[in-house]
PDB file of N, CA and C in Angstrom:
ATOM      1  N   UNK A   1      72.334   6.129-149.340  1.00  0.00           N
ATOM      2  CA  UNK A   1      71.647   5.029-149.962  1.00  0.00           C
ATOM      3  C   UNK A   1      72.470   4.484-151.131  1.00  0.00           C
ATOM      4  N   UNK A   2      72.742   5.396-151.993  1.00  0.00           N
ATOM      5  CA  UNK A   2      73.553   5.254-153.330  1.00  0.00           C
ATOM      6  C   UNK A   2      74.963   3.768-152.434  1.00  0.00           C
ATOM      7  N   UNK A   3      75.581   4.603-151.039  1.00  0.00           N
ATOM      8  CA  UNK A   3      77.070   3.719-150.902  1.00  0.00           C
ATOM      9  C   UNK A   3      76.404   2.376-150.648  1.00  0.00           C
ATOM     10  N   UNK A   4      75.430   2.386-149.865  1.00  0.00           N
ATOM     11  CA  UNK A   4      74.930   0.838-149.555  1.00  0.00           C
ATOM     12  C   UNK A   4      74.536  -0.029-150.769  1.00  0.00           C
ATOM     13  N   UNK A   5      73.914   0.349-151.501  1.00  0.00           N
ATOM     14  CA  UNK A   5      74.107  -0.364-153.139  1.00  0.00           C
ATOM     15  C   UNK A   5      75.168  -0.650-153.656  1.00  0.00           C
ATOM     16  N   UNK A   6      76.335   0.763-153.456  1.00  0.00           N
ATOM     17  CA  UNK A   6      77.274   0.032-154.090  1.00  0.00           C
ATOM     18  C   UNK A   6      78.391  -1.388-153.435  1.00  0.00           C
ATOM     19  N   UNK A   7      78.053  -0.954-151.482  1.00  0.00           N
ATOM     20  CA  UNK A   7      78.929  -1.714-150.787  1.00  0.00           C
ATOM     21  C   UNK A   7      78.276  -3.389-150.715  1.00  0.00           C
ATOM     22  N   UNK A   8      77.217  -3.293-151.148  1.00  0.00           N
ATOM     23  CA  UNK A   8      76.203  -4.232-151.458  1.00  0.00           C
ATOM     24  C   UNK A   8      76.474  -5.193-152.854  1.00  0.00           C
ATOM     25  N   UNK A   9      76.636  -4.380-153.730  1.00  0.00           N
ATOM     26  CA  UNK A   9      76.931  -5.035-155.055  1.00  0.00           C
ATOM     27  C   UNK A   9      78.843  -5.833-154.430  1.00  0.00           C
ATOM     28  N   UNK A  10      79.491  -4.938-154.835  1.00  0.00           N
ATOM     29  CA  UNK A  10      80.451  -4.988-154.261  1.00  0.00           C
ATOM     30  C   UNK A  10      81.067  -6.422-153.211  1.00  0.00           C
ATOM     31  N   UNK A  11      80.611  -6.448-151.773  1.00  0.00           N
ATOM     32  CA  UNK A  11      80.065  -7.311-151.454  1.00  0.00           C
ATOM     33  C   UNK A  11      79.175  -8.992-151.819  1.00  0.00           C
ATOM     34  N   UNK A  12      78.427  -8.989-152.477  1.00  0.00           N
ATOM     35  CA  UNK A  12      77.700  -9.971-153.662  1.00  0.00           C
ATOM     36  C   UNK A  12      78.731 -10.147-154.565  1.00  0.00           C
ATOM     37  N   UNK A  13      79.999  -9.637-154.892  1.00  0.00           N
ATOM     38  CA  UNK A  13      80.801  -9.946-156.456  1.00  0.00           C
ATOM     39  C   UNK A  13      81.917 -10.408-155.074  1.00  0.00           C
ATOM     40  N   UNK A  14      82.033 -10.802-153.897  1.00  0.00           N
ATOM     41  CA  UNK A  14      82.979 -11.361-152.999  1.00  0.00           C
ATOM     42  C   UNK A  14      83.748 -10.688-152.550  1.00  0.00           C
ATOM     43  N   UNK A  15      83.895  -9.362-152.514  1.00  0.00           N
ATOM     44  CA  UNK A  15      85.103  -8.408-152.235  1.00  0.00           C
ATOM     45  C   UNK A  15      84.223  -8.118-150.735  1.00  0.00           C
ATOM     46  N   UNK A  16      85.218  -7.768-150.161  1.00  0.00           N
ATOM     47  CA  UNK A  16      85.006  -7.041-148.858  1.00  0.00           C
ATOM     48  C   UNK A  16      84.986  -5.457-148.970  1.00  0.00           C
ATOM     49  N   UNK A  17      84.099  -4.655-148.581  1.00  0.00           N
ATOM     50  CA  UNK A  17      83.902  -3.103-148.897  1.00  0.00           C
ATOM     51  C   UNK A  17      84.883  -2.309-148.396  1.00  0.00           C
ATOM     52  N   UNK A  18      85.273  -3.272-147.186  1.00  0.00           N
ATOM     53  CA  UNK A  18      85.871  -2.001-145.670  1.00  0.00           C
ATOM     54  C   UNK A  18      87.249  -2.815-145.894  1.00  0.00           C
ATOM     55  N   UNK A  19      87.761  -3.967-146.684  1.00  0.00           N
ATOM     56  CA  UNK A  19      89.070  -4.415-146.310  1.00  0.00           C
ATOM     57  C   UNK A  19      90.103  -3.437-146.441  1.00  0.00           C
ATOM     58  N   UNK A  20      90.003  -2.672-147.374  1.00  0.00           N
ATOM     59  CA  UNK A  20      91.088  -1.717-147.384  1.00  0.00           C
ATOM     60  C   UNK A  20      91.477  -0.802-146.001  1.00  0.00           C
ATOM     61  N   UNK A  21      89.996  -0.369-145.153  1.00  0.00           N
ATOM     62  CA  UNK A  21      90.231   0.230-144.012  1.00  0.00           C
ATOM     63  C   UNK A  21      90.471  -0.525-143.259  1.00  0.00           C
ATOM     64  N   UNK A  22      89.976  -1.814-142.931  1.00  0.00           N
ATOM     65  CA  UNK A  22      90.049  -2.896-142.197  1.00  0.00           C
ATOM     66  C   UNK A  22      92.204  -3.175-142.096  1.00  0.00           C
ATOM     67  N   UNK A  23      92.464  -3.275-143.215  1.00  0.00           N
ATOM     68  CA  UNK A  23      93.707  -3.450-143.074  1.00  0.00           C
ATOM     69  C   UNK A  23      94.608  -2.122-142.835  1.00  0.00           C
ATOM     70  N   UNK A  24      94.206  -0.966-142.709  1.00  0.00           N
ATOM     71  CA  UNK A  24      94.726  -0.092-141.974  1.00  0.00           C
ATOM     72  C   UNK A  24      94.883   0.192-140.701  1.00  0.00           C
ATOM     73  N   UNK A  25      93.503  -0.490-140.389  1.00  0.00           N
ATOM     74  CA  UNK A  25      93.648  -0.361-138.648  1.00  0.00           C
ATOM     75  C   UNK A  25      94.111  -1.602-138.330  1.00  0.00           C
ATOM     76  N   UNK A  26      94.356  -2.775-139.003  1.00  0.00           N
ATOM     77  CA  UNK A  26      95.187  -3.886-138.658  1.00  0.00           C
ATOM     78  C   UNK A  26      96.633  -3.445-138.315  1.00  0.00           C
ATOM     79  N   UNK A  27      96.986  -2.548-139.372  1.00  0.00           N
ATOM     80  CA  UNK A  27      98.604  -2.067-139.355  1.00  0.00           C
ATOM     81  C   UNK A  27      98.955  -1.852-138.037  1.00  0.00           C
ATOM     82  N   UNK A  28      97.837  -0.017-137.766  1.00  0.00           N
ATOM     83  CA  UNK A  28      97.880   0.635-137.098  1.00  0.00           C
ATOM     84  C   UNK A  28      97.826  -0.292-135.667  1.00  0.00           C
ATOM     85  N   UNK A  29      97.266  -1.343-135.570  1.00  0.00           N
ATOM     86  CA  UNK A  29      97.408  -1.901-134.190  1.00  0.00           C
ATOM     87  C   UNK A  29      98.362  -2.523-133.697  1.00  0.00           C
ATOM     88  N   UNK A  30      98.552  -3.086-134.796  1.00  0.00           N
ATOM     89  CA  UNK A  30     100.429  -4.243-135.268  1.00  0.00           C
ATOM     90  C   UNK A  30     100.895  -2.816-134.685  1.00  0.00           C
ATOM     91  N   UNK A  31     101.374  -1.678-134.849  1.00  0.00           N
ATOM     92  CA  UNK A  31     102.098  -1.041-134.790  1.00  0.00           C
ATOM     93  C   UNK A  31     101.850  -0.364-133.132  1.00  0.00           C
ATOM     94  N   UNK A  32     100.846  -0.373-132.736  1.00  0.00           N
ATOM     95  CA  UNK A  32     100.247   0.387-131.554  1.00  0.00           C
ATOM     96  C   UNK A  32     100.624  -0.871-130.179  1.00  0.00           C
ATOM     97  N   UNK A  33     100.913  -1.903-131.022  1.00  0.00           N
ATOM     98  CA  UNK A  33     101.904  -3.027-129.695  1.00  0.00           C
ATOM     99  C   UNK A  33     103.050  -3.484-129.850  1.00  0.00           C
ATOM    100  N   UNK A  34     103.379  -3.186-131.077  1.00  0.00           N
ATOM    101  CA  UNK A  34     104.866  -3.123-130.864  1.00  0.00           C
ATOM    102  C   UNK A  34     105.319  -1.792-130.109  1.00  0.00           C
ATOM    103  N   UNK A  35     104.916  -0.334-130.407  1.00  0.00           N
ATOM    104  CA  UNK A  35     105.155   0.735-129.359  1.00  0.00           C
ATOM    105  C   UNK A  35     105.020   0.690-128.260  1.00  0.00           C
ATOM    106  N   UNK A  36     104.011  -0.369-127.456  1.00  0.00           N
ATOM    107  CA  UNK A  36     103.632  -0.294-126.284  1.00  0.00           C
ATOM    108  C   UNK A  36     104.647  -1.473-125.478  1.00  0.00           C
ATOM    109  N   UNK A  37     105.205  -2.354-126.632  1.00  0.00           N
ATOM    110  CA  UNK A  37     106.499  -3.391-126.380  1.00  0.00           C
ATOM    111  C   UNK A  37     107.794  -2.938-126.109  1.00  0.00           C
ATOM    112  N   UNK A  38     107.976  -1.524-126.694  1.00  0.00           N
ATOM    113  CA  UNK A  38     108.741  -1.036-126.679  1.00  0.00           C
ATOM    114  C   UNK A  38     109.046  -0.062-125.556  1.00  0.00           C
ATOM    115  N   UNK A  39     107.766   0.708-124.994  1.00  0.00           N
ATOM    116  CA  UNK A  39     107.272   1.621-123.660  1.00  0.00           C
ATOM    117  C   UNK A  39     107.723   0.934-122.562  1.00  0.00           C
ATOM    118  N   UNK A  40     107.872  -0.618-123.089  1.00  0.00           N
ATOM    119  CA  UNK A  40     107.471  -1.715-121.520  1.00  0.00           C
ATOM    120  C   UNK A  40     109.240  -2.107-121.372  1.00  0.00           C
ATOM    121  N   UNK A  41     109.795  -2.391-122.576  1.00  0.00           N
ATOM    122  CA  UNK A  41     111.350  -2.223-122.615  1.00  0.00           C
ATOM    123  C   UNK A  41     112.276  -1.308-121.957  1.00  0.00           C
ATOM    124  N   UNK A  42     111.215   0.149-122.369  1.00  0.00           N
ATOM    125  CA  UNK A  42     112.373   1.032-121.700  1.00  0.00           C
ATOM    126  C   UNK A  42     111.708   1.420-120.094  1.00  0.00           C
ATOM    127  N   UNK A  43     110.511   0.972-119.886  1.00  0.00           N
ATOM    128  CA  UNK A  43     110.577   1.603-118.354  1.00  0.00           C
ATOM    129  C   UNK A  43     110.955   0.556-117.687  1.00  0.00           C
ATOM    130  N   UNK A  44     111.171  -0.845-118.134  1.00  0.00           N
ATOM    131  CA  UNK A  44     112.414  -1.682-117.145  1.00  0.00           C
ATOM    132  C   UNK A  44     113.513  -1.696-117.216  1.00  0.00           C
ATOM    133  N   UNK A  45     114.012  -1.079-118.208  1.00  0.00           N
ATOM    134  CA  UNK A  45     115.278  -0.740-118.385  1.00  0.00           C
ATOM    135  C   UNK A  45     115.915   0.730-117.374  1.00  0.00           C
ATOM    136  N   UNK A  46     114.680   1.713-117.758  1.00  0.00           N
ATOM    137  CA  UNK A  46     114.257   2.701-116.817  1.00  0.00           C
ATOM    138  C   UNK A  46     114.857   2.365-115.060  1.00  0.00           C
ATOM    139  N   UNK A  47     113.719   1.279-114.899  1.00  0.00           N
ATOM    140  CA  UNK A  47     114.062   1.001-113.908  1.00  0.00           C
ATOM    141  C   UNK A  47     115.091   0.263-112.976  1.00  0.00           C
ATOM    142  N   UNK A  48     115.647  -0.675-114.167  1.00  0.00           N
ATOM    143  CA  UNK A  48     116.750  -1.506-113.687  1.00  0.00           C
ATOM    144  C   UNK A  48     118.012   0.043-113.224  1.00  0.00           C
ATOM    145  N   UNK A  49     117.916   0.359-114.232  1.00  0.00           N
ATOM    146  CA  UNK A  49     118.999   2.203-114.019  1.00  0.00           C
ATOM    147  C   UNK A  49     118.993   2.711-112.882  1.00  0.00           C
ATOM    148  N   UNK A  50     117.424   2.792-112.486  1.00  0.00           N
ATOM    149  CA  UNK A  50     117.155   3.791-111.305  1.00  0.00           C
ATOM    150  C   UNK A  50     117.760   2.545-109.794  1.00  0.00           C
ATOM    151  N   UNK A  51     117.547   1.432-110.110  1.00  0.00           N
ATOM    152  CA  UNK A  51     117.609   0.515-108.717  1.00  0.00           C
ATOM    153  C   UNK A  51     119.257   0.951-108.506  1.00  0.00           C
ATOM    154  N   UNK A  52     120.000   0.742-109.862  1.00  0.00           N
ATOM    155  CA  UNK A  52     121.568   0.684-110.189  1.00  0.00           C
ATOM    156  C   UNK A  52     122.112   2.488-109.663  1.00  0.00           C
ATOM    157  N   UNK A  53     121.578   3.089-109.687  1.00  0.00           N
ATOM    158  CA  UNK A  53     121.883   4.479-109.609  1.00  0.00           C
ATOM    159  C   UNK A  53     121.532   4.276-107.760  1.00  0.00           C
ATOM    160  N   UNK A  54     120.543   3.549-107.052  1.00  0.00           N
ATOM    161  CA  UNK A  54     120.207   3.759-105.786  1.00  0.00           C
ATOM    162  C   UNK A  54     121.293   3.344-105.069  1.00  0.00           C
ATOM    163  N   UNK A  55     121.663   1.885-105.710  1.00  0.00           N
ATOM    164  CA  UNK A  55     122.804   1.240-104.689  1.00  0.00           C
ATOM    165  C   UNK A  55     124.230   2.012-104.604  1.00  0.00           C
ATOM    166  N   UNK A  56     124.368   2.865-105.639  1.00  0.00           N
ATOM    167  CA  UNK A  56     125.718   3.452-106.056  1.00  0.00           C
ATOM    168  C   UNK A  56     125.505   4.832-105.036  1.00  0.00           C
ATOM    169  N   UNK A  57     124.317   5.365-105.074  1.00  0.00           N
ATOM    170  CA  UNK A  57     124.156   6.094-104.343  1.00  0.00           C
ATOM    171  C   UNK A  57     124.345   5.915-102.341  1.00  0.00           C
ATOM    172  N   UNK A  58     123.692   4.325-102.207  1.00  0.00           N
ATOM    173  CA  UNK A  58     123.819   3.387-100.843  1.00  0.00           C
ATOM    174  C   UNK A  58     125.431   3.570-100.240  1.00  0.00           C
ATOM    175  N   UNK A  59     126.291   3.415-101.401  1.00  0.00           N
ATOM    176  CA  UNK A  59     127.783   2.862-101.126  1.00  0.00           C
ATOM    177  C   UNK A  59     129.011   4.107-101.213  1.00  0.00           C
ATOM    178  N   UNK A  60     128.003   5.586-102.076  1.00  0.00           N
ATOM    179  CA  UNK A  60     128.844   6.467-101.458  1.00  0.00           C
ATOM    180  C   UNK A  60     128.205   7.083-100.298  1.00  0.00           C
ATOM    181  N   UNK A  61     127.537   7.184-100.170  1.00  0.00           N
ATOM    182  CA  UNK A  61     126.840   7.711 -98.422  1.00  0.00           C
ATOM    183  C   UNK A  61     127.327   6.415 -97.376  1.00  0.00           C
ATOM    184  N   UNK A  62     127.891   5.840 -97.553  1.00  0.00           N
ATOM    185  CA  UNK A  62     128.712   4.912 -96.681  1.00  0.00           C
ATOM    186  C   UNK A  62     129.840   5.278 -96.627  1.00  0.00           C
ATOM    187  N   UNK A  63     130.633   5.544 -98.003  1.00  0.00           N
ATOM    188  CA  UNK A  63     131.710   6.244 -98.135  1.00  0.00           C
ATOM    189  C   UNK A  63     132.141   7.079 -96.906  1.00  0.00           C
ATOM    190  N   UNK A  64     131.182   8.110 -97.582  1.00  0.00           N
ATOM    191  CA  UNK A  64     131.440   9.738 -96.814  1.00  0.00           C
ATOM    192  C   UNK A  64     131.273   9.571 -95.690  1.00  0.00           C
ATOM    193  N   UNK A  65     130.592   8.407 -95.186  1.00  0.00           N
ATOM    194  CA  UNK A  65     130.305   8.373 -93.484  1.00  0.00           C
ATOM    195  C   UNK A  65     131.468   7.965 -93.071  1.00  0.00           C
ATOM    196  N   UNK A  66     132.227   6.908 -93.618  1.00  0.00           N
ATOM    197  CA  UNK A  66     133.657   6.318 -93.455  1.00  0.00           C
ATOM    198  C   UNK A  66     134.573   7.408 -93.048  1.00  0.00           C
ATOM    199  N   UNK A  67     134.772   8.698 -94.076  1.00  0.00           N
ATOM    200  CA  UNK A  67     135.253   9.347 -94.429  1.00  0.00           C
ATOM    201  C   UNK A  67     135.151  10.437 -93.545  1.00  0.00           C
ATOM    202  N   UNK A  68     134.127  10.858 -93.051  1.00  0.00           N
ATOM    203  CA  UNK A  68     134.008  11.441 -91.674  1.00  0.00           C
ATOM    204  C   UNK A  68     134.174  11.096 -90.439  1.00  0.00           C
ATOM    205  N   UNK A  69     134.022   9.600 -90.480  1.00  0.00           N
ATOM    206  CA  UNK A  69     134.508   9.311 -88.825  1.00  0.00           C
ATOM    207  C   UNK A  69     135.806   8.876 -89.153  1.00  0.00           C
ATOM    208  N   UNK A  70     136.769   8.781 -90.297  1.00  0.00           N
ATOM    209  CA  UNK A  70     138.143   9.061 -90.244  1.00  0.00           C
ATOM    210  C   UNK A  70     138.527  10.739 -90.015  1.00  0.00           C
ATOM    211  N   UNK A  71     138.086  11.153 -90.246  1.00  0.00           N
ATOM    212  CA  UNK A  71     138.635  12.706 -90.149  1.00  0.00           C
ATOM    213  C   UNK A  71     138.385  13.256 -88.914  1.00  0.00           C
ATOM    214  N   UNK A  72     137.191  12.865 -88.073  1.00  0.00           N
ATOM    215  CA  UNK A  72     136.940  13.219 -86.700  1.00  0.00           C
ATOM    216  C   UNK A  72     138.274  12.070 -85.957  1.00  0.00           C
ATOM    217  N   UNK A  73     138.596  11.269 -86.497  1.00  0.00           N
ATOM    218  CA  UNK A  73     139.410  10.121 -85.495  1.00  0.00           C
ATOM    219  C   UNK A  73     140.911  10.947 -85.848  1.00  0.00           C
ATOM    220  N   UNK A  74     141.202  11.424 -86.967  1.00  0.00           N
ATOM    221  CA  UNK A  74     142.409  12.048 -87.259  1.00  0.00           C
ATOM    222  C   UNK A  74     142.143  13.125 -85.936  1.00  0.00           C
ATOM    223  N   UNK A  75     140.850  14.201 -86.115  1.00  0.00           N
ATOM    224  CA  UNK A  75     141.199  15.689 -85.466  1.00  0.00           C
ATOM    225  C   UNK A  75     141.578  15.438 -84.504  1.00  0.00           C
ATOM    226  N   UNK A  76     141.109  13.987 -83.939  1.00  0.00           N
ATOM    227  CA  UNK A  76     140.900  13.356 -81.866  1.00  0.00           C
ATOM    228  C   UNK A  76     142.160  12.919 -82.131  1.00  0.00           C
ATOM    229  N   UNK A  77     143.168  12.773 -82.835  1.00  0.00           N
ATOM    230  CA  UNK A  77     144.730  12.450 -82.630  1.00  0.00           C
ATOM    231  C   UNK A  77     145.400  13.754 -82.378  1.00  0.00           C
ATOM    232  N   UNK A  78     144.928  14.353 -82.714  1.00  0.00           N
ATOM    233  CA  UNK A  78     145.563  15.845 -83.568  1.00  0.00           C
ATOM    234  C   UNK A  78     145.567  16.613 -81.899  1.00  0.00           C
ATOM    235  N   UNK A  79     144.081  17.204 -81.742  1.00  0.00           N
ATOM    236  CA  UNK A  79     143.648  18.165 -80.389  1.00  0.00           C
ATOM    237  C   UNK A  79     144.394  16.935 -79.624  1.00  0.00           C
ATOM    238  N   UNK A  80     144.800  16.189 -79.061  1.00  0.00           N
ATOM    239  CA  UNK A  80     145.323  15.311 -78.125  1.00  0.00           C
ATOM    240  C   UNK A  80     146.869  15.959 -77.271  1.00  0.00           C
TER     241      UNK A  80
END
């Protein structure tokens, strides 16, 4: 009873009671989307990596396939 009188008076003289908390959780949210701006940065970045790591992965398994049907085409010169 006593805080409501005072958030009351308080209030009536033009001040806001809660601005001080009010502007904490303002911060805290400013801050809770820039982190989540930042979450969204790195899992496309994340992902641009992972696509870049797939194709590199595409072009040596092409490689090695190259690389084996040269070595079977060498042995078939070779046993000849």
């Amino acid at each position: 009873m006593k805080r409501y009188f005072k958030n009351l008076i308080i209030a009536l003289l033009g001040r806001n009671p809660y601005q001080e908390e009010l502007d904490e959780l303002r911060e805290k949210y400013e801050k809770a989307g820039e982190n989540a701006r930042s979450l969204r940065d790195m899992y496309y970045d994340a992902v641009e990596r992972w696509e870049q790591a797939r194709k590199e992965v595409k072009q040596l398994q092409v490689l090695t396939e190259n690389l084996r049907e040269r070595i079977r085409e060498i042995r078939g010169f070779t046993a000849k």
